[in-house]
PDB file of N, CA and C in Angstrom:
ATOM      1  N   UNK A   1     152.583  94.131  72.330  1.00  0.00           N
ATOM      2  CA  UNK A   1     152.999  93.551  71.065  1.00  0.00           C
ATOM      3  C   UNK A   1     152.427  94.377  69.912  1.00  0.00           C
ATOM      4  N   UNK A   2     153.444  94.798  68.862  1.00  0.00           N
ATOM      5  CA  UNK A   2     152.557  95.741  67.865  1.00  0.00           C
ATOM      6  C   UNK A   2     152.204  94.882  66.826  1.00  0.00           C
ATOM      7  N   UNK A   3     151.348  95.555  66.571  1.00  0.00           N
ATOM      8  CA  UNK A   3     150.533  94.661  65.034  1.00  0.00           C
ATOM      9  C   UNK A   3     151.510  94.482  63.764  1.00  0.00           C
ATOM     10  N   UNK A   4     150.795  93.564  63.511  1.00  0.00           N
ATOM     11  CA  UNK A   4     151.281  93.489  61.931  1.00  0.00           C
ATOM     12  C   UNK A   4     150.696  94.161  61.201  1.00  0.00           C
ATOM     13  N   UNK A   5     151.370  94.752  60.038  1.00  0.00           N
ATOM     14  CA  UNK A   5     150.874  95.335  58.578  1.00  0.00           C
ATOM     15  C   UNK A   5     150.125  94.316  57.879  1.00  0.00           C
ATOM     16  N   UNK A   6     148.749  95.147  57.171  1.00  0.00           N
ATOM     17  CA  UNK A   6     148.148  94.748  56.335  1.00  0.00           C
ATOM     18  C   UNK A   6     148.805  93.454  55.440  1.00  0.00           C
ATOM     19  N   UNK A   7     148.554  92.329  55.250  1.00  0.00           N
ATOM     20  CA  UNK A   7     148.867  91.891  54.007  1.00  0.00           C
ATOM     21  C   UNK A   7     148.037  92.287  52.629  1.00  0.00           C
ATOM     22  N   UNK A   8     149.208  92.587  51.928  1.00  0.00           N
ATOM     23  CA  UNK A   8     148.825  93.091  50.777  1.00  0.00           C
ATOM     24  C   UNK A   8     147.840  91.598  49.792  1.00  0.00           C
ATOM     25  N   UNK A   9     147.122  92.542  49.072  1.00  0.00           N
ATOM     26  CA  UNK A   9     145.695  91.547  48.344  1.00  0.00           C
ATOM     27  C   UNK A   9     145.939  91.895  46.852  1.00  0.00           C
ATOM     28  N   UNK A  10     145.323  91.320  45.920  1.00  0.00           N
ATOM     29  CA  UNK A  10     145.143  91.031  44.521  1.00  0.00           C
ATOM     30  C   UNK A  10     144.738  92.853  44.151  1.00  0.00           C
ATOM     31  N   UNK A  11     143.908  93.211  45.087  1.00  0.00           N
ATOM     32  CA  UNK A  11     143.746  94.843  44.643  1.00  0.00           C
ATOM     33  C   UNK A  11     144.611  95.211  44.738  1.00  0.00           C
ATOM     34  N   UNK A  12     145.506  95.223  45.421  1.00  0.00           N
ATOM     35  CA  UNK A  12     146.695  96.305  46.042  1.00  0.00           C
ATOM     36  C   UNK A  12     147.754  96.323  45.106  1.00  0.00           C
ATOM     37  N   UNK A  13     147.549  96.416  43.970  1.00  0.00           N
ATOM     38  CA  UNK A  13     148.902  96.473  42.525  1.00  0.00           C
ATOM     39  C   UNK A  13     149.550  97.198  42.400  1.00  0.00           C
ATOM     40  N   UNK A  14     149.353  98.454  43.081  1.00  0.00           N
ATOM     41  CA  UNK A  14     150.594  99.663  43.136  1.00  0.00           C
ATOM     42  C   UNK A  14     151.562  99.136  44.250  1.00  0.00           C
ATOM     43  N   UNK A  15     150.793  98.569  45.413  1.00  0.00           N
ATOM     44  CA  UNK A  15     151.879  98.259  46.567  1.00  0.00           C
ATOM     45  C   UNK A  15     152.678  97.181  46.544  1.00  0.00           C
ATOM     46  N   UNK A  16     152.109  96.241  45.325  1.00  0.00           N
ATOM     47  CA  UNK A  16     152.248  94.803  44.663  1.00  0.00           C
ATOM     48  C   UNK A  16     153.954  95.422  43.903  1.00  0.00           C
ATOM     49  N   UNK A  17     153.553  96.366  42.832  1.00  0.00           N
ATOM     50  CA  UNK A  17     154.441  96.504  41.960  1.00  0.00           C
ATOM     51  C   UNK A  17     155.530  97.456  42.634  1.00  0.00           C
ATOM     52  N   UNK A  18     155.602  97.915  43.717  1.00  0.00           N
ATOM     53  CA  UNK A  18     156.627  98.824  44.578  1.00  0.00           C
ATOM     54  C   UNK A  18     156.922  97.673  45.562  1.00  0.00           C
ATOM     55  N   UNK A  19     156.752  96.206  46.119  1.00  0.00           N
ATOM     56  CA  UNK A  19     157.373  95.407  46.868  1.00  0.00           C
ATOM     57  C   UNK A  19     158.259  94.497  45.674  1.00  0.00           C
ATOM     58  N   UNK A  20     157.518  94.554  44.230  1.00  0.00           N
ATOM     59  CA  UNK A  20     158.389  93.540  43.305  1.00  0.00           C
ATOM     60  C   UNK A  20     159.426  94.438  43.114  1.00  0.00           C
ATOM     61  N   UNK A  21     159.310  95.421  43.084  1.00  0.00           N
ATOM     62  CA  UNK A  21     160.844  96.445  41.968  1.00  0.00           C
ATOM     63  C   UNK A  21     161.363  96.398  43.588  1.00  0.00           C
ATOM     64  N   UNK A  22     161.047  96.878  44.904  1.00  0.00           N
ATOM     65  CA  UNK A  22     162.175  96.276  45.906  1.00  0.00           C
ATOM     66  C   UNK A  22     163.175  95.054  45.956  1.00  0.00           C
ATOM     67  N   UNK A  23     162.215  94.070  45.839  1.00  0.00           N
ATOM     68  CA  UNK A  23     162.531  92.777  45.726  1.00  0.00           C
ATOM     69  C   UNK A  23     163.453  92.675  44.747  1.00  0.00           C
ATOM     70  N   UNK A  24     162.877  92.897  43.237  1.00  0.00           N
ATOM     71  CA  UNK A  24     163.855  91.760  42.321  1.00  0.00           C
ATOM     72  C   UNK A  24     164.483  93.580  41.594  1.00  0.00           C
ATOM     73  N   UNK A  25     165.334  94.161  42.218  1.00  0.00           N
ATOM     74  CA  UNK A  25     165.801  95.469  41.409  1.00  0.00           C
ATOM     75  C   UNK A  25     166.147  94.955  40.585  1.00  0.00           C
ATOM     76  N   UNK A  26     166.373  94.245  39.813  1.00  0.00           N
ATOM     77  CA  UNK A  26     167.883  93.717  38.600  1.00  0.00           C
ATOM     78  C   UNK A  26     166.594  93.614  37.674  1.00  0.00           C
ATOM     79  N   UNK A  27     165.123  92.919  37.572  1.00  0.00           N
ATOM     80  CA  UNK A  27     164.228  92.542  37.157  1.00  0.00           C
ATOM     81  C   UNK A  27     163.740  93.004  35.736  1.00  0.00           C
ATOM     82  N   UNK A  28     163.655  92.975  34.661  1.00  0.00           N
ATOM     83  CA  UNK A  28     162.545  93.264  33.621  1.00  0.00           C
ATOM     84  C   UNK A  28     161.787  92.877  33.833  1.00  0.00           C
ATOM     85  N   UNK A  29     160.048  93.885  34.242  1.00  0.00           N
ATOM     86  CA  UNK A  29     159.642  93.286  34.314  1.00  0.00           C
ATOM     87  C   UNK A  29     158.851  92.735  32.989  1.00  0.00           C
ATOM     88  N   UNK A  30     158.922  93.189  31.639  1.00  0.00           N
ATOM     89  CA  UNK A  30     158.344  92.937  30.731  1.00  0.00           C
ATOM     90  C   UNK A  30     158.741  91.428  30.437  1.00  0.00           C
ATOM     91  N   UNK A  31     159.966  91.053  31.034  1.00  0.00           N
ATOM     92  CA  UNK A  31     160.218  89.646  30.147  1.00  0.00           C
ATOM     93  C   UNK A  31     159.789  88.711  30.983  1.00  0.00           C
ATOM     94  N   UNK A  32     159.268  88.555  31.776  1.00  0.00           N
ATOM     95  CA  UNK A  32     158.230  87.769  32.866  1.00  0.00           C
ATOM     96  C   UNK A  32     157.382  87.585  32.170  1.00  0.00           C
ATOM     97  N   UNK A  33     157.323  86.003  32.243  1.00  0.00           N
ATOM     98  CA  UNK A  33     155.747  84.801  32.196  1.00  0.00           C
ATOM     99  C   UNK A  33     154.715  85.538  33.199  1.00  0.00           C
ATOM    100  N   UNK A  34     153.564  85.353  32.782  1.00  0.00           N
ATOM    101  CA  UNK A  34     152.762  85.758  33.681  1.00  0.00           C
ATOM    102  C   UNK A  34     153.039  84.450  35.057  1.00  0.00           C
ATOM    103  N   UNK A  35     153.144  82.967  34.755  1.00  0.00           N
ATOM    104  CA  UNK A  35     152.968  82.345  35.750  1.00  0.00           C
ATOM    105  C   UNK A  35     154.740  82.771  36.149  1.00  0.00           C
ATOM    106  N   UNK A  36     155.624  83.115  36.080  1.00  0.00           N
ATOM    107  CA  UNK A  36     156.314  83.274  36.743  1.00  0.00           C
ATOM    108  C   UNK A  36     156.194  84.373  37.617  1.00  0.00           C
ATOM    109  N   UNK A  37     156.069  85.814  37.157  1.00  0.00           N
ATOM    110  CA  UNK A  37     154.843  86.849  37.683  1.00  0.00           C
ATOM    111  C   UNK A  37     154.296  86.301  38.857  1.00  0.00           C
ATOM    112  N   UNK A  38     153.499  85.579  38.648  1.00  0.00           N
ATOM    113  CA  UNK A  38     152.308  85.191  39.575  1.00  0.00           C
ATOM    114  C   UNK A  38     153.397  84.457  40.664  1.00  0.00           C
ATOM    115  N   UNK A  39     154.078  83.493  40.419  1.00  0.00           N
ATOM    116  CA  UNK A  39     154.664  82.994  41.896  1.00  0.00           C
ATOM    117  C   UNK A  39     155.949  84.015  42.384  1.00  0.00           C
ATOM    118  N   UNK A  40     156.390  84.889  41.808  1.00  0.00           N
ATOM    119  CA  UNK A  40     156.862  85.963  42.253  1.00  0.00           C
ATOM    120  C   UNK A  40     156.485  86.386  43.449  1.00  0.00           C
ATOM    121  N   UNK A  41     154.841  87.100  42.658  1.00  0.00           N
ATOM    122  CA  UNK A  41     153.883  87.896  43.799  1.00  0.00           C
ATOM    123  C   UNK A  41     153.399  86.779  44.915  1.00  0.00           C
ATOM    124  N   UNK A  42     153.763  85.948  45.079  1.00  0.00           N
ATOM    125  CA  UNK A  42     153.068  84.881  45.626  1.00  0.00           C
ATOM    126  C   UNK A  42     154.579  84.852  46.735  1.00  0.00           C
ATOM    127  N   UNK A  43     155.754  84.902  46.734  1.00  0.00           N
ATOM    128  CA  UNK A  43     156.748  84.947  47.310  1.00  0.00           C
ATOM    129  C   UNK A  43     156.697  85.793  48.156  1.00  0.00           C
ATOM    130  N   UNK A  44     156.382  87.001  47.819  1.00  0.00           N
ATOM    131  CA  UNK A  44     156.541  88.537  48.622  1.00  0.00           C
ATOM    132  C   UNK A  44     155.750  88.080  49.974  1.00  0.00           C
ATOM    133  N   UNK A  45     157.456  88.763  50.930  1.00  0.00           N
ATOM    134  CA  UNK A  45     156.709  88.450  52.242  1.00  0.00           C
ATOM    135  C   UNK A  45     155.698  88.954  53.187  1.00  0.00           C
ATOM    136  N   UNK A  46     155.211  90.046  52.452  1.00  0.00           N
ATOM    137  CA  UNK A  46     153.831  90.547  52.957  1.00  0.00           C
ATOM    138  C   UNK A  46     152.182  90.566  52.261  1.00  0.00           C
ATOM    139  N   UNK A  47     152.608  89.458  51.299  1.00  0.00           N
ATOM    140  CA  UNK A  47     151.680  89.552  50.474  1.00  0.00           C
ATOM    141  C   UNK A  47     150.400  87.894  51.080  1.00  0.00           C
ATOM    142  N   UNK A  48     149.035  88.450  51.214  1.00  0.00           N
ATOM    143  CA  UNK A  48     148.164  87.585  51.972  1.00  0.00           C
ATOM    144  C   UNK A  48     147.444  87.164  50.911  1.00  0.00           C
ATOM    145  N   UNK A  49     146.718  87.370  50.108  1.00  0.00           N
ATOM    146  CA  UNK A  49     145.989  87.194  49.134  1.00  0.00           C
ATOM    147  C   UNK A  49     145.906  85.881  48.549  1.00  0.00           C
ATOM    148  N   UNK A  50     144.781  85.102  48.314  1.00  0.00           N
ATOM    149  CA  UNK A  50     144.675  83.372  47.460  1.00  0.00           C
ATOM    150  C   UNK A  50     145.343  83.294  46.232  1.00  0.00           C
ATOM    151  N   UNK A  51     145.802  82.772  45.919  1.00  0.00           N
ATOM    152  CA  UNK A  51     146.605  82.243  44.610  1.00  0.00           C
ATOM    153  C   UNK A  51     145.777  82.470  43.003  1.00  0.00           C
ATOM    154  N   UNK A  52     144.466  81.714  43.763  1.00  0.00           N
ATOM    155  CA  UNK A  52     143.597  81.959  42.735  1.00  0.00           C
ATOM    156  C   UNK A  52     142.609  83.068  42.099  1.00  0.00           C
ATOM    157  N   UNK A  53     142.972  83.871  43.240  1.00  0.00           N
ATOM    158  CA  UNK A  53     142.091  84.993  43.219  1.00  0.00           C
ATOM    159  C   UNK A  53     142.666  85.914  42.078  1.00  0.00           C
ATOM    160  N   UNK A  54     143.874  85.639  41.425  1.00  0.00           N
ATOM    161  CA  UNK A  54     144.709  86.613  40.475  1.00  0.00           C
ATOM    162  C   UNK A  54     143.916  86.287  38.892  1.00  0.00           C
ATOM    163  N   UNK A  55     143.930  87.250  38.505  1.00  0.00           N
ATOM    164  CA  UNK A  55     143.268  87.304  37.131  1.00  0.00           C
ATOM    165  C   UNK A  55     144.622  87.752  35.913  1.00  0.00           C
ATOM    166  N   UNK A  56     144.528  87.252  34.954  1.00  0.00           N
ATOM    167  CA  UNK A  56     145.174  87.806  33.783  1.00  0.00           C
ATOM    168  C   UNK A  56     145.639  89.468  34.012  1.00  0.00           C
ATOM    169  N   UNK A  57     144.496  89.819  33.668  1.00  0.00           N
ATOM    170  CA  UNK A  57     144.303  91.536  33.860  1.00  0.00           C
ATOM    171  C   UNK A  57     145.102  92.284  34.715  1.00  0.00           C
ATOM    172  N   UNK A  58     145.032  91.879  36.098  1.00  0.00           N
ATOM    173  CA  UNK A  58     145.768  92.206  37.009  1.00  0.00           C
ATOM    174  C   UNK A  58     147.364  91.797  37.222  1.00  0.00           C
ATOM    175  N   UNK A  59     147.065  90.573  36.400  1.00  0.00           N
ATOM    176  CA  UNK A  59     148.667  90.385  36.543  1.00  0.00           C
ATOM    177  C   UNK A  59     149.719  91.687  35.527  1.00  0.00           C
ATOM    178  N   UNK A  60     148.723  91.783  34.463  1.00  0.00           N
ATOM    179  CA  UNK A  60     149.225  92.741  33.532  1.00  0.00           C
ATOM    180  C   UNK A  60     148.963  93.932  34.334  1.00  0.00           C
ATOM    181  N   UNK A  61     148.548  94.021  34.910  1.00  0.00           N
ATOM    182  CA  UNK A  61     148.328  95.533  35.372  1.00  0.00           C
ATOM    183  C   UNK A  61     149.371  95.707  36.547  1.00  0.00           C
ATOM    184  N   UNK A  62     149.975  94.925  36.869  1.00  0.00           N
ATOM    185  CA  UNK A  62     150.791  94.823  38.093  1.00  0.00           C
ATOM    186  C   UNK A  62     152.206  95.231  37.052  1.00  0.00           C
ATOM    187  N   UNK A  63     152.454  94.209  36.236  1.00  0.00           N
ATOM    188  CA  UNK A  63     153.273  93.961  35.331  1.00  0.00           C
ATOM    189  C   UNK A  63     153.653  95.560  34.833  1.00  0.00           C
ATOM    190  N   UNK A  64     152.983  95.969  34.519  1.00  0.00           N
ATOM    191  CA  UNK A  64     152.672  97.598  33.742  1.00  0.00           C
ATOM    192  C   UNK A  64     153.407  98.758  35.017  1.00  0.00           C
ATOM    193  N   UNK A  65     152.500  98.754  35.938  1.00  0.00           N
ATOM    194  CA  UNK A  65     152.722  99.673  37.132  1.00  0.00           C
ATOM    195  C   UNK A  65     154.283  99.013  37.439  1.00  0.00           C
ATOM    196  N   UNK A  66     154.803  97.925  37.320  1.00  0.00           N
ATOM    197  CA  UNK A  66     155.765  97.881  38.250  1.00  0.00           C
ATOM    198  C   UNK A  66     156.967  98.286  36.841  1.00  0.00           C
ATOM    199  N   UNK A  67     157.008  98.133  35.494  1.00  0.00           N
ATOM    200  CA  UNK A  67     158.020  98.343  34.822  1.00  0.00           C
ATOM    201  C   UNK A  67     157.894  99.800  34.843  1.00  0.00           C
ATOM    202  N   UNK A  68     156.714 101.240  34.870  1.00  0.00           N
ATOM    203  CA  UNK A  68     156.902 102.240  34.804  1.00  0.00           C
ATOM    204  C   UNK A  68     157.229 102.926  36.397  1.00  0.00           C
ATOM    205  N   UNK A  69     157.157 102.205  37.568  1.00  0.00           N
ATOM    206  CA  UNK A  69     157.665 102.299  38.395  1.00  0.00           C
ATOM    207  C   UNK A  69     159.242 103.334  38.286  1.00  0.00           C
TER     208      UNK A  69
END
């Protein structure tokens, strides 16, 4: 049986913002709520990471990396 891939974590914002621009191609991501943002990344089906563990910062920083994506 082969393993599963890593689930991606709250650090992982480059791999965060290259599974969202897969996911939602049609997406701006500038016009995203952060809490919409956040249950976005919370959707992605390889993503492991606590809910709460997301900070402002990072959400913007996800936000950032994934619109210059």
């Amino acid at each position: 049986m082969a393993d599963s891939p890593p689930k991606l974590t709250w650090r992982d914002t480059e791999d965060i913002a290259a599974a969202l621009q897969k996911q939602y191609p049609g997406a701006d991501p500038l016009s995203l709520s952060f809490p919409k943002l956040h249950r976005m990344i919370l959707s992605l089906e390889n993503f492991g990471g606590q809910p709460n563990d997301s900070t402002e910062g990072i959400l913007e920083e996800i936000q950032m990396l994934w619109h210059e994506g």
